[in-house]
PDB file of N, CA and C in Angstrom:
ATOM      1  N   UNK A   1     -64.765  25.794 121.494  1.00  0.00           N
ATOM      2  CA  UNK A   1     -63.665  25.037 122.019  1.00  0.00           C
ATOM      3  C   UNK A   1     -63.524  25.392 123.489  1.00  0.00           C
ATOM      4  N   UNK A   2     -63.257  24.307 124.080  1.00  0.00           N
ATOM      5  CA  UNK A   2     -62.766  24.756 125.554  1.00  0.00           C
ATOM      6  C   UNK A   2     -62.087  23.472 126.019  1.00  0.00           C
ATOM      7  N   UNK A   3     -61.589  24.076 127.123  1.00  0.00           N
ATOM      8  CA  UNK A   3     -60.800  23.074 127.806  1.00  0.00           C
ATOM      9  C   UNK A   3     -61.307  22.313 129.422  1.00  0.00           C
ATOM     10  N   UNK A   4     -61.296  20.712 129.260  1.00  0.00           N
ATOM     11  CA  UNK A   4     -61.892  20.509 130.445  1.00  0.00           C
ATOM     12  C   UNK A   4     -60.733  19.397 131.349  1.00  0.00           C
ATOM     13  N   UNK A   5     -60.627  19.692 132.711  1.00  0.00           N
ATOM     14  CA  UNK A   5     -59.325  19.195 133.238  1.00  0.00           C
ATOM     15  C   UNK A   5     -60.055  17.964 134.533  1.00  0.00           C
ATOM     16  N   UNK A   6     -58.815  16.728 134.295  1.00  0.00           N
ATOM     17  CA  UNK A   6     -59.418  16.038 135.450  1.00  0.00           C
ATOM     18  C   UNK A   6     -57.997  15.222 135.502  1.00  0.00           C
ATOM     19  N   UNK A   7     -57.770  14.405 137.058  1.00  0.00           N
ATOM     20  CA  UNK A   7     -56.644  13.947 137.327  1.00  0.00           C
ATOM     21  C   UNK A   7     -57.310  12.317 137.450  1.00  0.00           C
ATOM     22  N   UNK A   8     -55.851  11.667 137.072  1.00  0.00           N
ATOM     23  CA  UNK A   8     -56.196  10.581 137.141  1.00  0.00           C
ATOM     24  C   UNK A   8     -56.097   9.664 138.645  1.00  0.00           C
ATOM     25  N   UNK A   9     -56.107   8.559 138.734  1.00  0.00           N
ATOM     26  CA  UNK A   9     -55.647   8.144 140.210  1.00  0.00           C
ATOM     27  C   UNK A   9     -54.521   8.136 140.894  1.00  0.00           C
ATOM     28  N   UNK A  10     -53.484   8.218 139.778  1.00  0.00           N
ATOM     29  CA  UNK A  10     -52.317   8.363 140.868  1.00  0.00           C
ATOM     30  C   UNK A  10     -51.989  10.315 140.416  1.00  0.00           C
ATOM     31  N   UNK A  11     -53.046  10.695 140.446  1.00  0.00           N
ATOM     32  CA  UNK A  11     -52.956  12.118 140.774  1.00  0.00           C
ATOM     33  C   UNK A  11     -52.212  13.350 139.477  1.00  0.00           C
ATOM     34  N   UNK A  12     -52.016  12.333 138.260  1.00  0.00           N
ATOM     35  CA  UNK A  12     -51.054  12.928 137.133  1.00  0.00           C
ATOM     36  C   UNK A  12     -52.667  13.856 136.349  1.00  0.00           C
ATOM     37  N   UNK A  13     -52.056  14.758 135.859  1.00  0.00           N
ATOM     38  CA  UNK A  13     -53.059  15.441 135.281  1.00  0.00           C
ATOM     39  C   UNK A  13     -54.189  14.985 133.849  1.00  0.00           C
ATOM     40  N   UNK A  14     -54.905  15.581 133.487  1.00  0.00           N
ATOM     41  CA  UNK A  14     -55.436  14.802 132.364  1.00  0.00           C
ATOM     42  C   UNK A  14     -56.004  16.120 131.735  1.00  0.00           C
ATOM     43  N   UNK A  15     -55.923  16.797 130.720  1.00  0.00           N
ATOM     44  CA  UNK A  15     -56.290  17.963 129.684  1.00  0.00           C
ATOM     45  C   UNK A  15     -57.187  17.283 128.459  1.00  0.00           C
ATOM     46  N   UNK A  16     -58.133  18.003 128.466  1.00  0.00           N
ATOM     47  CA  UNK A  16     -58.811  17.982 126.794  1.00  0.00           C
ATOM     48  C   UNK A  16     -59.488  18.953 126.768  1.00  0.00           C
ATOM     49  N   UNK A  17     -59.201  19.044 124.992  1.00  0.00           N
ATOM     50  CA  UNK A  17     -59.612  20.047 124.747  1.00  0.00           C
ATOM     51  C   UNK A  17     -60.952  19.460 123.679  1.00  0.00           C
ATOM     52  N   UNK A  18     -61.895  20.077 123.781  1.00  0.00           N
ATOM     53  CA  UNK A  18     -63.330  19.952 123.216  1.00  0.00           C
ATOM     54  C   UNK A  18     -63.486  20.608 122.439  1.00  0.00           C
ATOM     55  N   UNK A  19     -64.178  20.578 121.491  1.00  0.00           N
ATOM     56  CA  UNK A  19     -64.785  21.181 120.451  1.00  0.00           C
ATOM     57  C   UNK A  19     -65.978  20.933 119.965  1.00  0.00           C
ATOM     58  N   UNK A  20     -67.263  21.642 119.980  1.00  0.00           N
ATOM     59  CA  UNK A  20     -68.607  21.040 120.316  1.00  0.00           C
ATOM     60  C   UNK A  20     -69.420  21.908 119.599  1.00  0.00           C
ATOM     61  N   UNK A  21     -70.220  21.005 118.127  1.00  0.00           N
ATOM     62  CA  UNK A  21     -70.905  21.999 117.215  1.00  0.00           C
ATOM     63  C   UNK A  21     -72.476  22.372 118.670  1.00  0.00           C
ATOM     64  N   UNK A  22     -72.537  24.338 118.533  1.00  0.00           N
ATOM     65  CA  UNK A  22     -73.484  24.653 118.939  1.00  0.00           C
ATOM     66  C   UNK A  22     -75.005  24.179 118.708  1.00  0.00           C
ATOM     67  N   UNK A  23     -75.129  24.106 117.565  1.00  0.00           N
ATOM     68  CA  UNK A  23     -76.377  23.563 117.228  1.00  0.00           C
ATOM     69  C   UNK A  23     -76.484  21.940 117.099  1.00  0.00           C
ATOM     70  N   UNK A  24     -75.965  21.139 116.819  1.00  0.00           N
ATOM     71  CA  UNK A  24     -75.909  19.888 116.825  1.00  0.00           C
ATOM     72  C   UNK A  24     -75.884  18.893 118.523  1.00  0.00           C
ATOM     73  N   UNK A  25     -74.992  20.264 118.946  1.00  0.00           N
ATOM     74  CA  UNK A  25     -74.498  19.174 120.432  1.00  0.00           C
ATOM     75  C   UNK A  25     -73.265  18.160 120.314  1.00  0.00           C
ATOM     76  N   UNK A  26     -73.168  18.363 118.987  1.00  0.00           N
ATOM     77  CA  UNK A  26     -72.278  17.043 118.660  1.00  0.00           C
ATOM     78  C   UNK A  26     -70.560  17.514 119.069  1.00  0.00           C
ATOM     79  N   UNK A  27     -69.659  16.480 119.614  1.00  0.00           N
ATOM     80  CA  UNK A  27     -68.534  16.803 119.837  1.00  0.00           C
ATOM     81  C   UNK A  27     -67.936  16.879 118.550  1.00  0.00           C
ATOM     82  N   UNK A  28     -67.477  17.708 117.680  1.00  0.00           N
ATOM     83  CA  UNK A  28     -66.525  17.520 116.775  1.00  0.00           C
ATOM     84  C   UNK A  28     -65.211  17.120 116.966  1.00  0.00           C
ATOM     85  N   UNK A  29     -64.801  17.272 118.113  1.00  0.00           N
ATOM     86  CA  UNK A  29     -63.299  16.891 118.194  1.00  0.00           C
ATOM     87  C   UNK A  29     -63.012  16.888 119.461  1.00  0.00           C
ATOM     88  N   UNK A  30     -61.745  16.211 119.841  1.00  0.00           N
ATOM     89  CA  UNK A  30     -61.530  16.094 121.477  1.00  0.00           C
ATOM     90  C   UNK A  30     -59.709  15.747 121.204  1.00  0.00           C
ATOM     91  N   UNK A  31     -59.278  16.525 121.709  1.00  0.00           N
ATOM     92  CA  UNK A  31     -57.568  16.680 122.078  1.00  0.00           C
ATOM     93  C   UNK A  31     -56.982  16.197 123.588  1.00  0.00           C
ATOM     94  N   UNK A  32     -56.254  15.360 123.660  1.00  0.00           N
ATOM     95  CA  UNK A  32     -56.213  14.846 125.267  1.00  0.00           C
ATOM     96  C   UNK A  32     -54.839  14.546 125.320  1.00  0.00           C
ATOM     97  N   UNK A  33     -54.354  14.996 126.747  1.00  0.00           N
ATOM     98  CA  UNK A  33     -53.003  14.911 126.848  1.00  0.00           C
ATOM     99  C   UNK A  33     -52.646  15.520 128.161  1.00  0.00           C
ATOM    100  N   UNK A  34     -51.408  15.145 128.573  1.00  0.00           N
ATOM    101  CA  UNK A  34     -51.233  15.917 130.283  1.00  0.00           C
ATOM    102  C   UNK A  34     -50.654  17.115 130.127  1.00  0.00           C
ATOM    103  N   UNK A  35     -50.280  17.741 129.254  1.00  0.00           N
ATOM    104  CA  UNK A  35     -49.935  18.703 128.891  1.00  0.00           C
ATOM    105  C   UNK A  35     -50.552  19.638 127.335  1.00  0.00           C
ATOM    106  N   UNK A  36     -51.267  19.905 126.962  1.00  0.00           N
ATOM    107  CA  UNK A  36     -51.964  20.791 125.799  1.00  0.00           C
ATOM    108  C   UNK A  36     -51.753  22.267 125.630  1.00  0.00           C
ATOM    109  N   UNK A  37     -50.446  22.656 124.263  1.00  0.00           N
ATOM    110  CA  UNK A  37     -49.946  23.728 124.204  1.00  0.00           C
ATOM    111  C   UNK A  37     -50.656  24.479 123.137  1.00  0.00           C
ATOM    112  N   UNK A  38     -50.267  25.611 123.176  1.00  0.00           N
ATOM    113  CA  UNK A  38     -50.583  26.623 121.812  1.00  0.00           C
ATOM    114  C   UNK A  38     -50.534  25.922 120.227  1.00  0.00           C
ATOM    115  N   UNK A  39     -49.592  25.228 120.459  1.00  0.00           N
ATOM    116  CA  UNK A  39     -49.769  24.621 119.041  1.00  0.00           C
ATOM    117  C   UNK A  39     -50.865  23.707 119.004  1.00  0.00           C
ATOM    118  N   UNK A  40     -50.741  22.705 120.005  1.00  0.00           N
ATOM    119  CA  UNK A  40     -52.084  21.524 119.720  1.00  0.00           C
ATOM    120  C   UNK A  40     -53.046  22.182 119.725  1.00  0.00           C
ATOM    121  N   UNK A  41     -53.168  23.515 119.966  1.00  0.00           N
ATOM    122  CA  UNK A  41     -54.804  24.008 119.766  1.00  0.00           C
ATOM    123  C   UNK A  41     -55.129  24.496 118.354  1.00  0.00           C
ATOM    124  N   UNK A  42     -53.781  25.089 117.607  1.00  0.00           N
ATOM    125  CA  UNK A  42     -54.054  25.545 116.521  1.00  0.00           C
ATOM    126  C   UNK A  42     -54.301  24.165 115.719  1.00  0.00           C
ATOM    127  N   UNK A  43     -53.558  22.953 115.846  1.00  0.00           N
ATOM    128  CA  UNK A  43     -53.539  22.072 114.981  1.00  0.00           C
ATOM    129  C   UNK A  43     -55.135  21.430 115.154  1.00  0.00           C
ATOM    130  N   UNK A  44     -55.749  21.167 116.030  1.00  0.00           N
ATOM    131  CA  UNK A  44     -56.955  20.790 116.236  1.00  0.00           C
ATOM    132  C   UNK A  44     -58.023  21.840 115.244  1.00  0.00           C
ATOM    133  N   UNK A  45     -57.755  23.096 115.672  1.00  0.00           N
ATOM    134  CA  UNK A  45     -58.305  24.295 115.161  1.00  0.00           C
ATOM    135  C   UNK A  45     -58.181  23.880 113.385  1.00  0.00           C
ATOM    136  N   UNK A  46     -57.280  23.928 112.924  1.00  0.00           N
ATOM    137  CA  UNK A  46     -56.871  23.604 111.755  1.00  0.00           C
ATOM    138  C   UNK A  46     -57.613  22.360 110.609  1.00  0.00           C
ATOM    139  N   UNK A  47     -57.470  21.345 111.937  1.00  0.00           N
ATOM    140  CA  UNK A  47     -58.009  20.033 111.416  1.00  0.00           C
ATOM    141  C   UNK A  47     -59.306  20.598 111.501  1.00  0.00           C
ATOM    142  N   UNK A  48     -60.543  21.319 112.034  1.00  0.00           N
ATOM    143  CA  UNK A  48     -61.802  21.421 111.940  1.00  0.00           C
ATOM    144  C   UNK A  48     -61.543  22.196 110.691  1.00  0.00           C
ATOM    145  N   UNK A  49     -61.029  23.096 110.358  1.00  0.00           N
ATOM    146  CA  UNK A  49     -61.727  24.052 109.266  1.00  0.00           C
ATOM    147  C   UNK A  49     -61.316  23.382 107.937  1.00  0.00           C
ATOM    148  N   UNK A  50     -60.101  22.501 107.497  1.00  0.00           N
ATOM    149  CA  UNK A  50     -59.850  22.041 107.107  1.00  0.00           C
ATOM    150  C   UNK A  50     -59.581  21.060 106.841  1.00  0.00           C
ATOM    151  N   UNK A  51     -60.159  19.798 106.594  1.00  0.00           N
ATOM    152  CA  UNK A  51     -60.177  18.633 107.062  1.00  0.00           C
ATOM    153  C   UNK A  51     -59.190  17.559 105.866  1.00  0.00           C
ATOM    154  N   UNK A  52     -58.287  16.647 105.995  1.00  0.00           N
ATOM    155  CA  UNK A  52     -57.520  15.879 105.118  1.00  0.00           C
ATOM    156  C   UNK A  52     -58.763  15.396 104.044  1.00  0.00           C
ATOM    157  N   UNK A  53     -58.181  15.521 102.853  1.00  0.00           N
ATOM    158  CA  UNK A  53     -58.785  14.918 102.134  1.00  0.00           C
ATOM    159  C   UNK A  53     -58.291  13.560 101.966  1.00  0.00           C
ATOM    160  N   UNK A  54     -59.322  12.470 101.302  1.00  0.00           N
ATOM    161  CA  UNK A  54     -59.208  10.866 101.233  1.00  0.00           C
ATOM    162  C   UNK A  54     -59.725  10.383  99.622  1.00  0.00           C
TER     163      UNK A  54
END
């Protein structure tokens, strides 16, 4: 997981957070928002190890 930051044009911030299987390359997940707290990381965190069942 990590976090990658970029602003938009009128200069407001832009956060995501990534999550990227090592061996695959593949993004598993992506969290985006102008602000990304302790909780949205656990809940992302959460949703990978545990995923809703259907």
């Amino acid at each position: 997981m990590d976090f990658v930051a970029d602003a938009l044009f009128d200069r407001r911030k832009l956060r995501m957070l990534t999550a990227v299987d090592l061996y695959t390359r593949e993004c598993v997940a992506i969290d985006v928002g102008q602000s990304l707290k302790g909780e949205d990381v656990l809940r992302t965190h959460r949703q990978l190890l545990c995923p809703p069942i259907h």
